[in-house]
PDB file of N, CA and C in Angstrom:
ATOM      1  N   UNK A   1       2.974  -7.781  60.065  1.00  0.00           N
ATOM      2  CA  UNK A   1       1.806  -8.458  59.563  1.00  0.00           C
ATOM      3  C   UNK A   1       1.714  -9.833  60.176  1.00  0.00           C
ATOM      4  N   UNK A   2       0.588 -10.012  60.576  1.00  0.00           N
ATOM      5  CA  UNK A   2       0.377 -11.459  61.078  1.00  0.00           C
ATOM      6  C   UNK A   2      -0.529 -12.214  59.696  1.00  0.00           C
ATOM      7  N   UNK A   3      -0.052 -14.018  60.057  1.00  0.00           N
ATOM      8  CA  UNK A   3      -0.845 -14.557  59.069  1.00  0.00           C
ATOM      9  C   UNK A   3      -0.215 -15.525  59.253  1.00  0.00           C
ATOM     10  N   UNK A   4      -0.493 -16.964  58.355  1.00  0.00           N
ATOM     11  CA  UNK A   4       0.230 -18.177  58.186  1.00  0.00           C
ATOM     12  C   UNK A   4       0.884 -18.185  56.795  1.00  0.00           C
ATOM     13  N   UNK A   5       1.899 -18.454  57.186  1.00  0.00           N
ATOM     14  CA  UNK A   5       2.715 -18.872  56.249  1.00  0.00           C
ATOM     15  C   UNK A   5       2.008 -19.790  55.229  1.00  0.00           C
ATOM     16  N   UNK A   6       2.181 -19.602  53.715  1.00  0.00           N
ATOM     17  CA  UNK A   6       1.933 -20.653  52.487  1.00  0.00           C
ATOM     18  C   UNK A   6       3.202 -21.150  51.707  1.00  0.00           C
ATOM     19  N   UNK A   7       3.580 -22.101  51.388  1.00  0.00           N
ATOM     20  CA  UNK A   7       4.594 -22.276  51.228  1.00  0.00           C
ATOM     21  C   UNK A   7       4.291 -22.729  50.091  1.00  0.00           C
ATOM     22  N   UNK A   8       4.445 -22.314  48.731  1.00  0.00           N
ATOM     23  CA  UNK A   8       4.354 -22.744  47.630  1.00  0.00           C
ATOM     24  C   UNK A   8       4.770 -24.048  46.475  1.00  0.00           C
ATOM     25  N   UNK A   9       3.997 -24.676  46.215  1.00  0.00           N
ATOM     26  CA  UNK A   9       4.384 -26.000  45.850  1.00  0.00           C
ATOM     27  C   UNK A   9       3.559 -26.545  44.808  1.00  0.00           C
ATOM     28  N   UNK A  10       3.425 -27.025  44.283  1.00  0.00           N
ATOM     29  CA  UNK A  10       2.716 -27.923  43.158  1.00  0.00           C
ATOM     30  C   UNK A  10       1.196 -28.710  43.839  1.00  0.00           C
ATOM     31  N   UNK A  11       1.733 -29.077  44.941  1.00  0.00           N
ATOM     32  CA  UNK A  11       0.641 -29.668  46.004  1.00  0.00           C
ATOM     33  C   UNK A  11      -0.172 -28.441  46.701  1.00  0.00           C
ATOM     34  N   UNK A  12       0.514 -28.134  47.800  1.00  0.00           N
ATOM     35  CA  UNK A  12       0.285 -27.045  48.442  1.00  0.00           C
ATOM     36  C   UNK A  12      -1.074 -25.803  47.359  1.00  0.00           C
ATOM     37  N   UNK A  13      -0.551 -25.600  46.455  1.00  0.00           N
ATOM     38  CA  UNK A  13      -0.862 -24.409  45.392  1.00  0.00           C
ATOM     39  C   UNK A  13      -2.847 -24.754  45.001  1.00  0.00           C
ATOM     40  N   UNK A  14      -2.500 -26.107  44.591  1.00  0.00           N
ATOM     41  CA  UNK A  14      -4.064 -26.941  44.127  1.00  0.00           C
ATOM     42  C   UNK A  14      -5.071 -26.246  45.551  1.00  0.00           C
ATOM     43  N   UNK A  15      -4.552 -26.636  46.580  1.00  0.00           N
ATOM     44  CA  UNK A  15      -5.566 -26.286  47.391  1.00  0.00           C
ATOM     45  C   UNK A  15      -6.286 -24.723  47.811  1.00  0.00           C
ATOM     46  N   UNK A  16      -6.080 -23.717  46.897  1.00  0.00           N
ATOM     47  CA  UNK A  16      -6.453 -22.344  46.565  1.00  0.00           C
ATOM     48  C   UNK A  16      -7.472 -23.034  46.039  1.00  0.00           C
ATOM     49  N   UNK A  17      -8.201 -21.954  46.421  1.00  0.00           N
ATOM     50  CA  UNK A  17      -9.688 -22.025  45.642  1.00  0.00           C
ATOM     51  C   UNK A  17      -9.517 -21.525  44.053  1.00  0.00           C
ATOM     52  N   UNK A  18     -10.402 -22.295  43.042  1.00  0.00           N
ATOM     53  CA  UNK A  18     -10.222 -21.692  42.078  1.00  0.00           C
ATOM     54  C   UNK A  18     -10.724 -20.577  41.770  1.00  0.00           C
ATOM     55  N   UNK A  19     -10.737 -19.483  40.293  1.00  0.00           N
ATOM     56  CA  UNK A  19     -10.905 -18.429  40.753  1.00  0.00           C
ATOM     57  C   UNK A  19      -9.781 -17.337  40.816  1.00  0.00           C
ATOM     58  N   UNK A  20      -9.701 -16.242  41.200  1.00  0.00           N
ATOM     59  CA  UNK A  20      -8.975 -15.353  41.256  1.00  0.00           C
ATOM     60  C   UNK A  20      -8.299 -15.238  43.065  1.00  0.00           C
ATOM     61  N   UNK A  21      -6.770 -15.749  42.897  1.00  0.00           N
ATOM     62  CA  UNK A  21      -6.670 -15.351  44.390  1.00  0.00           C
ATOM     63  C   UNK A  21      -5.127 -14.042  44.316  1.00  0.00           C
ATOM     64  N   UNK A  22      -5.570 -13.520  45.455  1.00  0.00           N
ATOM     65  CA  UNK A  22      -4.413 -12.686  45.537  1.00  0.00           C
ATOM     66  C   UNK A  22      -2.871 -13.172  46.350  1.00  0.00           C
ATOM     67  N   UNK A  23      -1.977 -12.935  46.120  1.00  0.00           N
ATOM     68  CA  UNK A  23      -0.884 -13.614  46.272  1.00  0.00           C
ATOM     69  C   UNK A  23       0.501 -13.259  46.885  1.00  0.00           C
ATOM     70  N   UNK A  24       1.286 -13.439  47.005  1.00  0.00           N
ATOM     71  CA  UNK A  24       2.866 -12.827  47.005  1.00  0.00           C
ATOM     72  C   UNK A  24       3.794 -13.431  47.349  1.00  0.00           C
ATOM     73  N   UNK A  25       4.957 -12.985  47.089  1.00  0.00           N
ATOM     74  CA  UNK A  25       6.245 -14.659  46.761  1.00  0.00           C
ATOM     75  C   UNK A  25       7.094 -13.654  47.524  1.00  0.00           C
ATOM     76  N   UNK A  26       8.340 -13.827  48.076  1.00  0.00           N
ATOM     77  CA  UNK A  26       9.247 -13.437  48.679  1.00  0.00           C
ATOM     78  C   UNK A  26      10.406 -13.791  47.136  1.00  0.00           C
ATOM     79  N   UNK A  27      10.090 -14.316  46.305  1.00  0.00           N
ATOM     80  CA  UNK A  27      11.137 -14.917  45.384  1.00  0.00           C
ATOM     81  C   UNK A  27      10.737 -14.305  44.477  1.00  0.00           C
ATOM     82  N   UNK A  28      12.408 -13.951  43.557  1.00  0.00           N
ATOM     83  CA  UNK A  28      12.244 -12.821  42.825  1.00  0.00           C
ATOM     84  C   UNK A  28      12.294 -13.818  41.527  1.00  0.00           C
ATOM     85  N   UNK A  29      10.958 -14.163  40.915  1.00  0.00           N
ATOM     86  CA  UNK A  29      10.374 -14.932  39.817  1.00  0.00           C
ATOM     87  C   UNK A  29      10.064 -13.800  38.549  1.00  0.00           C
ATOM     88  N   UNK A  30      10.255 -14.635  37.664  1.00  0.00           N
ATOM     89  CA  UNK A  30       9.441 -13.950  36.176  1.00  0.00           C
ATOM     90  C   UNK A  30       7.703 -15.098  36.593  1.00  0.00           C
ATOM     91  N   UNK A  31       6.645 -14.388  35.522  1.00  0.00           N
ATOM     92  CA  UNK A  31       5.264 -15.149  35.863  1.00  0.00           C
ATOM     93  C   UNK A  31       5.661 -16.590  35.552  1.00  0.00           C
ATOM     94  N   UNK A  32       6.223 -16.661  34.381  1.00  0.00           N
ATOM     95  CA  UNK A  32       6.783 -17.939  33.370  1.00  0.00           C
ATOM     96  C   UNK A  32       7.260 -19.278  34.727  1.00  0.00           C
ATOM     97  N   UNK A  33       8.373 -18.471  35.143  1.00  0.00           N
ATOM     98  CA  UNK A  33       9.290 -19.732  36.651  1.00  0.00           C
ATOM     99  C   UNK A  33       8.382 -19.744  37.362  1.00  0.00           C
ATOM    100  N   UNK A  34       7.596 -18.925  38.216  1.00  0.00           N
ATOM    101  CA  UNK A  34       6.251 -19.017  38.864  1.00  0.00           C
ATOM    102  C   UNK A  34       5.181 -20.095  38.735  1.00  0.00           C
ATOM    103  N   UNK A  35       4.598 -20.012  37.669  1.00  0.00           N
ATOM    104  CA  UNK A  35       3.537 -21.171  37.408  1.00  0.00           C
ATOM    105  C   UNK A  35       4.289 -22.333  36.843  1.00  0.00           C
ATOM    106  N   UNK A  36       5.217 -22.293  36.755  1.00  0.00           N
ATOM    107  CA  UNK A  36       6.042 -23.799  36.603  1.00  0.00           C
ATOM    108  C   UNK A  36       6.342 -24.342  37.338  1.00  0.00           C
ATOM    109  N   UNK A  37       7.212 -23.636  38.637  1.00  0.00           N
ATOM    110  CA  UNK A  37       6.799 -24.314  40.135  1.00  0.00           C
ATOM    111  C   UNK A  37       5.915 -25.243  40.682  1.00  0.00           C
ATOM    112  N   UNK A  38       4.326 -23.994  40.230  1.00  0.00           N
ATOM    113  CA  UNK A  38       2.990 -23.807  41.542  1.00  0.00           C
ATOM    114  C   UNK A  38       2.148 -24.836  40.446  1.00  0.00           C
ATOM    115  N   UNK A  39       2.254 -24.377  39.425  1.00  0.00           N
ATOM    116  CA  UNK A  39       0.823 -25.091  38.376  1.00  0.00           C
ATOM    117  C   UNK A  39       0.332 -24.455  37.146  1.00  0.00           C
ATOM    118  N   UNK A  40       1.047 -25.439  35.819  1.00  0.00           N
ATOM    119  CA  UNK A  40       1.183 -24.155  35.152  1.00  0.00           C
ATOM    120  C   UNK A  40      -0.043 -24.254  34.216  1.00  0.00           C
ATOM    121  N   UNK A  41      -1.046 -24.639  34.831  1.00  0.00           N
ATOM    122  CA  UNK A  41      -2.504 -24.726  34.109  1.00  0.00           C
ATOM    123  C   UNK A  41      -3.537 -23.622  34.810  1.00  0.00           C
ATOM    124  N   UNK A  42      -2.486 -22.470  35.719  1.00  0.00           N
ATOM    125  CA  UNK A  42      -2.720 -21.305  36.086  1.00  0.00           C
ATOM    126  C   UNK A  42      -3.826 -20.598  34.401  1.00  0.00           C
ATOM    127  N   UNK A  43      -4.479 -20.074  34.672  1.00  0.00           N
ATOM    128  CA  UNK A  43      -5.354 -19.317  33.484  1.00  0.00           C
ATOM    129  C   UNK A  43      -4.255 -18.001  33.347  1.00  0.00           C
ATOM    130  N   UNK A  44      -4.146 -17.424  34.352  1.00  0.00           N
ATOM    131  CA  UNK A  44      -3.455 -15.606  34.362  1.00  0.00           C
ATOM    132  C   UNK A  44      -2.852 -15.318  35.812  1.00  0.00           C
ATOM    133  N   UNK A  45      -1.595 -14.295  35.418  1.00  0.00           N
ATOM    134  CA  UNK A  45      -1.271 -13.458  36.767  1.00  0.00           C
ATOM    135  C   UNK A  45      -1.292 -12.189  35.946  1.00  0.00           C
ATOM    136  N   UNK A  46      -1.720 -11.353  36.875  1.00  0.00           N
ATOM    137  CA  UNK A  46      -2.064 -10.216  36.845  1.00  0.00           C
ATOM    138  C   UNK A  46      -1.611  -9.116  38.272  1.00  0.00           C
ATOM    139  N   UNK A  47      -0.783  -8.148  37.812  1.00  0.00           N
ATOM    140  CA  UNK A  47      -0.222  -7.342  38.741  1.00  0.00           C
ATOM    141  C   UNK A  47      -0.652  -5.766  38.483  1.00  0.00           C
ATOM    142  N   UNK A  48      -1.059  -5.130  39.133  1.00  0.00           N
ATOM    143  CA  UNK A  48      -1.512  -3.639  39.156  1.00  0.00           C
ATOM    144  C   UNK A  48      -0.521  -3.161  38.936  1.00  0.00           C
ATOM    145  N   UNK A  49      -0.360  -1.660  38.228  1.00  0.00           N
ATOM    146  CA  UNK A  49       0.582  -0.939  38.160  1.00  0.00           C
ATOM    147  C   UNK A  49      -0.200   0.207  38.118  1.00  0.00           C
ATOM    148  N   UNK A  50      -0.113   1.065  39.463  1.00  0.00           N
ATOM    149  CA  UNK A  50      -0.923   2.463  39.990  1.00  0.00           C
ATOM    150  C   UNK A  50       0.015   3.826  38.885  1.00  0.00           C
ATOM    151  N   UNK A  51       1.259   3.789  38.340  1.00  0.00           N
ATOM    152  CA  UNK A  51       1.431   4.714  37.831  1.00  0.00           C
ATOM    153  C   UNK A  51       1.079   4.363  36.220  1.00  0.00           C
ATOM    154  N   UNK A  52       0.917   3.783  35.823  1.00  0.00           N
ATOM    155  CA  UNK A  52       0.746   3.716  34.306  1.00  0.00           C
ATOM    156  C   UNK A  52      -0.832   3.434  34.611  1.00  0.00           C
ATOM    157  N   UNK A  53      -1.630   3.039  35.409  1.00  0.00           N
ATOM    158  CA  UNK A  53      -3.285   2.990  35.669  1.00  0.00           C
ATOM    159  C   UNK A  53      -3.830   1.670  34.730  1.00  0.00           C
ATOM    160  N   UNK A  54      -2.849   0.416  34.648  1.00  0.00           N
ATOM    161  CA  UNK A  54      -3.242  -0.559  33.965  1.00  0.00           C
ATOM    162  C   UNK A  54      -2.461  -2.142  34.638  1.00  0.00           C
ATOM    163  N   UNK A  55      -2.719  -2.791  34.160  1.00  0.00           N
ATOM    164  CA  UNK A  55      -2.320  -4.160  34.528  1.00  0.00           C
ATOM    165  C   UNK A  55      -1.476  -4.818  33.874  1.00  0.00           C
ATOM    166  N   UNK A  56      -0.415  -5.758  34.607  1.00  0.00           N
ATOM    167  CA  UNK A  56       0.558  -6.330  33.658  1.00  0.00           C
ATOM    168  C   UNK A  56      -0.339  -8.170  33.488  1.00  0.00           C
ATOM    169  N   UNK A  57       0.228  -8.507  32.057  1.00  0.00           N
ATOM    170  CA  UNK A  57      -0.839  -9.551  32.233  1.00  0.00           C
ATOM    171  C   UNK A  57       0.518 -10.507  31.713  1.00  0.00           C
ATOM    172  N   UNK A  58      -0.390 -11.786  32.257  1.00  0.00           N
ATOM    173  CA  UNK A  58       1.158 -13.406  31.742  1.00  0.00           C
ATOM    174  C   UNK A  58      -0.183 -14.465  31.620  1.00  0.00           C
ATOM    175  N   UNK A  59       0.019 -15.099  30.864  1.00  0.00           N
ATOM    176  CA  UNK A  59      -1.021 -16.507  30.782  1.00  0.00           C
ATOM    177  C   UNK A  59       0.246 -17.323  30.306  1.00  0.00           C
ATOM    178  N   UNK A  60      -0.016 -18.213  30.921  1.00  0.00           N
ATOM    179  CA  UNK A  60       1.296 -20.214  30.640  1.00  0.00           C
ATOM    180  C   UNK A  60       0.758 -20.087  29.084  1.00  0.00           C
ATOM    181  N   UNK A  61      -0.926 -20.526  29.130  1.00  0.00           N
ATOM    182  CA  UNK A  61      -0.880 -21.299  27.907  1.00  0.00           C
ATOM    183  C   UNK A  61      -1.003 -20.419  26.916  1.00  0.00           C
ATOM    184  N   UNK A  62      -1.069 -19.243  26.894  1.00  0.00           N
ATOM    185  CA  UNK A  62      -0.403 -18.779  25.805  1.00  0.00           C
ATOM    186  C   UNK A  62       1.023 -18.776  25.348  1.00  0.00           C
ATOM    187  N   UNK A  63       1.994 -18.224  26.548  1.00  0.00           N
ATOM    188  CA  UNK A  63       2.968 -18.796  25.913  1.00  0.00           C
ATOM    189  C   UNK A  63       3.099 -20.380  25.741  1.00  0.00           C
ATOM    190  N   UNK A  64       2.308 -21.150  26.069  1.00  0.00           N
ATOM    191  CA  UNK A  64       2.693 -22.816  25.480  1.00  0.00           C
ATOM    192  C   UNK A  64       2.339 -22.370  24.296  1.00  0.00           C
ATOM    193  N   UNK A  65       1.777 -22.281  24.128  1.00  0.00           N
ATOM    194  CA  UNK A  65       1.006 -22.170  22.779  1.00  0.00           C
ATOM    195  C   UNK A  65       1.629 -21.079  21.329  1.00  0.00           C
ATOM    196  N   UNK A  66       2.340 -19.844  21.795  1.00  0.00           N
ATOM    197  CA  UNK A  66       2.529 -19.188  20.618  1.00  0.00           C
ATOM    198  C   UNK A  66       4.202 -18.581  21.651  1.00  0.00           C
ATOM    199  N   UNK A  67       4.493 -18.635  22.523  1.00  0.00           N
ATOM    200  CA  UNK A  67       5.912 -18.794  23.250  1.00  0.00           C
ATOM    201  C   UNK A  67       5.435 -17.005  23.821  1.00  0.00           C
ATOM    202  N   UNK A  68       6.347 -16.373  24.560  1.00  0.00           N
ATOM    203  CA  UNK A  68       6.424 -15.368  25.026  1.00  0.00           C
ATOM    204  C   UNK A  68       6.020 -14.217  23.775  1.00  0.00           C
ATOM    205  N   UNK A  69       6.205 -14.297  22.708  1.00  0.00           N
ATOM    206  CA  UNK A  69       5.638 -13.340  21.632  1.00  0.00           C
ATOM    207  C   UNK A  69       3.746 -13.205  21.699  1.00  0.00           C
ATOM    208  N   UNK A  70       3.764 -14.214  21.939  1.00  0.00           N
ATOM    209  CA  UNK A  70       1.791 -14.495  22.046  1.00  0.00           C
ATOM    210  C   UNK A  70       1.018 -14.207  23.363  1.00  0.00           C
ATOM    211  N   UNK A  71       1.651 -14.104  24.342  1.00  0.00           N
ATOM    212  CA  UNK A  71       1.792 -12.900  25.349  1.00  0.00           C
ATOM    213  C   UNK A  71       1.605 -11.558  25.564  1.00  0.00           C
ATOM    214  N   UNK A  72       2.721 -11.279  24.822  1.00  0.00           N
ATOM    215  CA  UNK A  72       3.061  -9.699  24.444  1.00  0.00           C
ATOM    216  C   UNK A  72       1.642  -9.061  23.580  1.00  0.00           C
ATOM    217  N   UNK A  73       1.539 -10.316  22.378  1.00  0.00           N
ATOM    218  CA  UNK A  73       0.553  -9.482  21.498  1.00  0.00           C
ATOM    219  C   UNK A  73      -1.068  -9.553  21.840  1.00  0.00           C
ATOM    220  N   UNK A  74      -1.221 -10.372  23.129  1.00  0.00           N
ATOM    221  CA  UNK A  74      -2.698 -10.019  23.682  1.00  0.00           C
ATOM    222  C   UNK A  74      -2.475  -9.263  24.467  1.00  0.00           C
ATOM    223  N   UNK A  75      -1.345  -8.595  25.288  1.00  0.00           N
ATOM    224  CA  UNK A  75      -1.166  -8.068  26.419  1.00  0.00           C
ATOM    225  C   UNK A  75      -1.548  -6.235  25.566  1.00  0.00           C
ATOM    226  N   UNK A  76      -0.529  -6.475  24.706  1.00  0.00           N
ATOM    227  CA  UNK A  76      -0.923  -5.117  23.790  1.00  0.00           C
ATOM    228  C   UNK A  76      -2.163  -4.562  23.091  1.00  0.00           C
ATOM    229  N   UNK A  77      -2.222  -6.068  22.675  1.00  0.00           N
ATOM    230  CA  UNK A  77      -3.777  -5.855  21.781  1.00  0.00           C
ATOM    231  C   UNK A  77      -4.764  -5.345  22.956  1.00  0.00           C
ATOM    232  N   UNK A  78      -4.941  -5.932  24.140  1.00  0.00           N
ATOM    233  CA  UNK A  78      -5.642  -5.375  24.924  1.00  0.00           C
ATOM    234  C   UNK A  78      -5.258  -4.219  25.903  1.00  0.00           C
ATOM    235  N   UNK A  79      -4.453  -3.499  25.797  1.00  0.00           N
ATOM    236  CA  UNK A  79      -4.131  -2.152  26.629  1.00  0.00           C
ATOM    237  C   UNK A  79      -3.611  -2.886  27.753  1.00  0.00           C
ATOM    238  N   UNK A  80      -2.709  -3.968  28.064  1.00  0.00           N
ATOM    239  CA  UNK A  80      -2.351  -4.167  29.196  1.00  0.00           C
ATOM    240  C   UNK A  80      -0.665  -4.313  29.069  1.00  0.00           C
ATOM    241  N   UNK A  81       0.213  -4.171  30.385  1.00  0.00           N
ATOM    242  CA  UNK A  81       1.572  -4.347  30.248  1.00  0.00           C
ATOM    243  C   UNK A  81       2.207  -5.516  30.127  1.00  0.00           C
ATOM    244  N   UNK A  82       3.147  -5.761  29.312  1.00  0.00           N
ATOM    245  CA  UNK A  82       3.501  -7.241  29.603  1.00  0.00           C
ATOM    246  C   UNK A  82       5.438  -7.495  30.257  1.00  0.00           C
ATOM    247  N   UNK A  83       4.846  -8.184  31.319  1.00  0.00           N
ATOM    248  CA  UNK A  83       5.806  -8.403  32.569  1.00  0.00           C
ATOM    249  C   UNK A  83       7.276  -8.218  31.596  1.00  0.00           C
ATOM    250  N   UNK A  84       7.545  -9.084  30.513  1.00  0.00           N
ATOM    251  CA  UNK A  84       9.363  -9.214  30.332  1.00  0.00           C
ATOM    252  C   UNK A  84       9.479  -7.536  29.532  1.00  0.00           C
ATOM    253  N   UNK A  85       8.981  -7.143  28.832  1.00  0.00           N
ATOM    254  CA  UNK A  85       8.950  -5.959  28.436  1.00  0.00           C
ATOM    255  C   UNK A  85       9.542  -4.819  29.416  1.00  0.00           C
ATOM    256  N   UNK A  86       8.734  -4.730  30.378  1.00  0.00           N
ATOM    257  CA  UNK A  86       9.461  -3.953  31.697  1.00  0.00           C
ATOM    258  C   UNK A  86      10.222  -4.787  32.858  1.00  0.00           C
ATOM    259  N   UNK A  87      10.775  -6.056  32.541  1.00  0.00           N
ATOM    260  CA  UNK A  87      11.436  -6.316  33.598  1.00  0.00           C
ATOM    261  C   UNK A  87      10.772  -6.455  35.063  1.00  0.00           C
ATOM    262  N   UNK A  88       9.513  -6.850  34.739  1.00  0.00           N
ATOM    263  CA  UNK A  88       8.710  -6.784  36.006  1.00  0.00           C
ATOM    264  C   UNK A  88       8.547  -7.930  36.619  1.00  0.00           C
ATOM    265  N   UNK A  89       8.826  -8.597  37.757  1.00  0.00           N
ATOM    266  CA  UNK A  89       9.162 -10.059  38.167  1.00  0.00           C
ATOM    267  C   UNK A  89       8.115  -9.756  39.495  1.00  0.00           C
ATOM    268  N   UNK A  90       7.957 -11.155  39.835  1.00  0.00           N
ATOM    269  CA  UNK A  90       6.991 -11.378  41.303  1.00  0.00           C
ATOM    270  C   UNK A  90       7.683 -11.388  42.356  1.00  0.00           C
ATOM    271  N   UNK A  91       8.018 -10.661  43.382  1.00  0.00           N
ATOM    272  CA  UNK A  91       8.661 -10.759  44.001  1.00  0.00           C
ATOM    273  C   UNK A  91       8.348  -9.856  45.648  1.00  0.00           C
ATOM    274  N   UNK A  92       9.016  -9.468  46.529  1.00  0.00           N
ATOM    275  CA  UNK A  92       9.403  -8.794  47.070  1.00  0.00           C
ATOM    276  C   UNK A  92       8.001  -7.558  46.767  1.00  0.00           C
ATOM    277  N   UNK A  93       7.013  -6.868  47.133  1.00  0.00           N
ATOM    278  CA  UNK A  93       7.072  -5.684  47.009  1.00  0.00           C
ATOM    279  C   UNK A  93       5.780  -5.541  46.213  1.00  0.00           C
ATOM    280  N   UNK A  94       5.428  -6.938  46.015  1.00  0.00           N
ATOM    281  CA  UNK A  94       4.663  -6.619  44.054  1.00  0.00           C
ATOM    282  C   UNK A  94       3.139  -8.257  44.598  1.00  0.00           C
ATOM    283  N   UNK A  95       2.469  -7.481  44.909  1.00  0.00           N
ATOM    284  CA  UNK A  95       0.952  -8.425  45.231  1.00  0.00           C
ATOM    285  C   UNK A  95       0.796  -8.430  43.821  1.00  0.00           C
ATOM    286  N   UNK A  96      -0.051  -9.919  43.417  1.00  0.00           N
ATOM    287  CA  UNK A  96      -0.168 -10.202  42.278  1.00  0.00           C
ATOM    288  C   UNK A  96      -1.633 -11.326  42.581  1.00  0.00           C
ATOM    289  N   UNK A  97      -2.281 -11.358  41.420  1.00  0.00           N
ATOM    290  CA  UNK A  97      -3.817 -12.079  41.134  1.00  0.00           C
ATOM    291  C   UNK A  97      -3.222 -13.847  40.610  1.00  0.00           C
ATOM    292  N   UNK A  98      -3.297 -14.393  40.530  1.00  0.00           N
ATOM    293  CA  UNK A  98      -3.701 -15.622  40.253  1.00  0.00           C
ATOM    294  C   UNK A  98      -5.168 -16.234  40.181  1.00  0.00           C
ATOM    295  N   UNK A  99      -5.505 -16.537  38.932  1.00  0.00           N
ATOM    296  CA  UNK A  99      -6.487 -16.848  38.097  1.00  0.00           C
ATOM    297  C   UNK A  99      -6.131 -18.424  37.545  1.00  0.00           C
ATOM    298  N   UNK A 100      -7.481 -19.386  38.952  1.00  0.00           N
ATOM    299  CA  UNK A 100      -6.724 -20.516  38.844  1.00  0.00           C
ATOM    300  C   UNK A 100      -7.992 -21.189  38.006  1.00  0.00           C
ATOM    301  N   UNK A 101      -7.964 -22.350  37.395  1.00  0.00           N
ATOM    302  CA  UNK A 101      -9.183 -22.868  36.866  1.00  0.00           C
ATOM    303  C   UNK A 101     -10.222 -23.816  37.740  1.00  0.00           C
TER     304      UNK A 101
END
């Protein structure tokens, strides 16, 4: 694959358009270490999962707000997977959405 390198950073990260961008880390992150890095006023990451036919979902400020339990229970409430549940990290292998404000 050709392309330029992005090198992820707190600085670097702002300059994505806001919006929904698509993504991928070579570093094997939970969403949580991820937007704490990059910017954690991130809205959502969102990762496809083709065998279950649904999406894993992470928002910061929910967990700021009600901790990793408040996560889980919109992720459920709305038919979607939630990343620590299955051990599902950003990494290696795994394109993921970023939903920046």
């Amino acid at each position: 694959q050709a392309g330029t390198t992005f090198n992820y950073t707190s600085t670097s990260f702002s300059a994505l358009p806001s919006g929904f961008n698509l993504i991928a880390t070579a570093d094997n992150l939970t969403p949580s270490a991820f937007t704490a890095q990059v910017d954690p006023a991130i809205l959502s990451v969102w990762s496809w999962d083709a065998v279950a036919g649904t999406w894993y979902f992470y928002s910061p400020l929910l967990e700021a707000t009600g901790g990793l339990a408040a996560v889980k229970a919109y992720a459920d409430g709305h038919g979607f997977l939630h990343f620590q549940d299955y051990g599902k990290t950003l990494g290696v292998g795994t394109g993921f959405w970023v939903n920046r404000p």
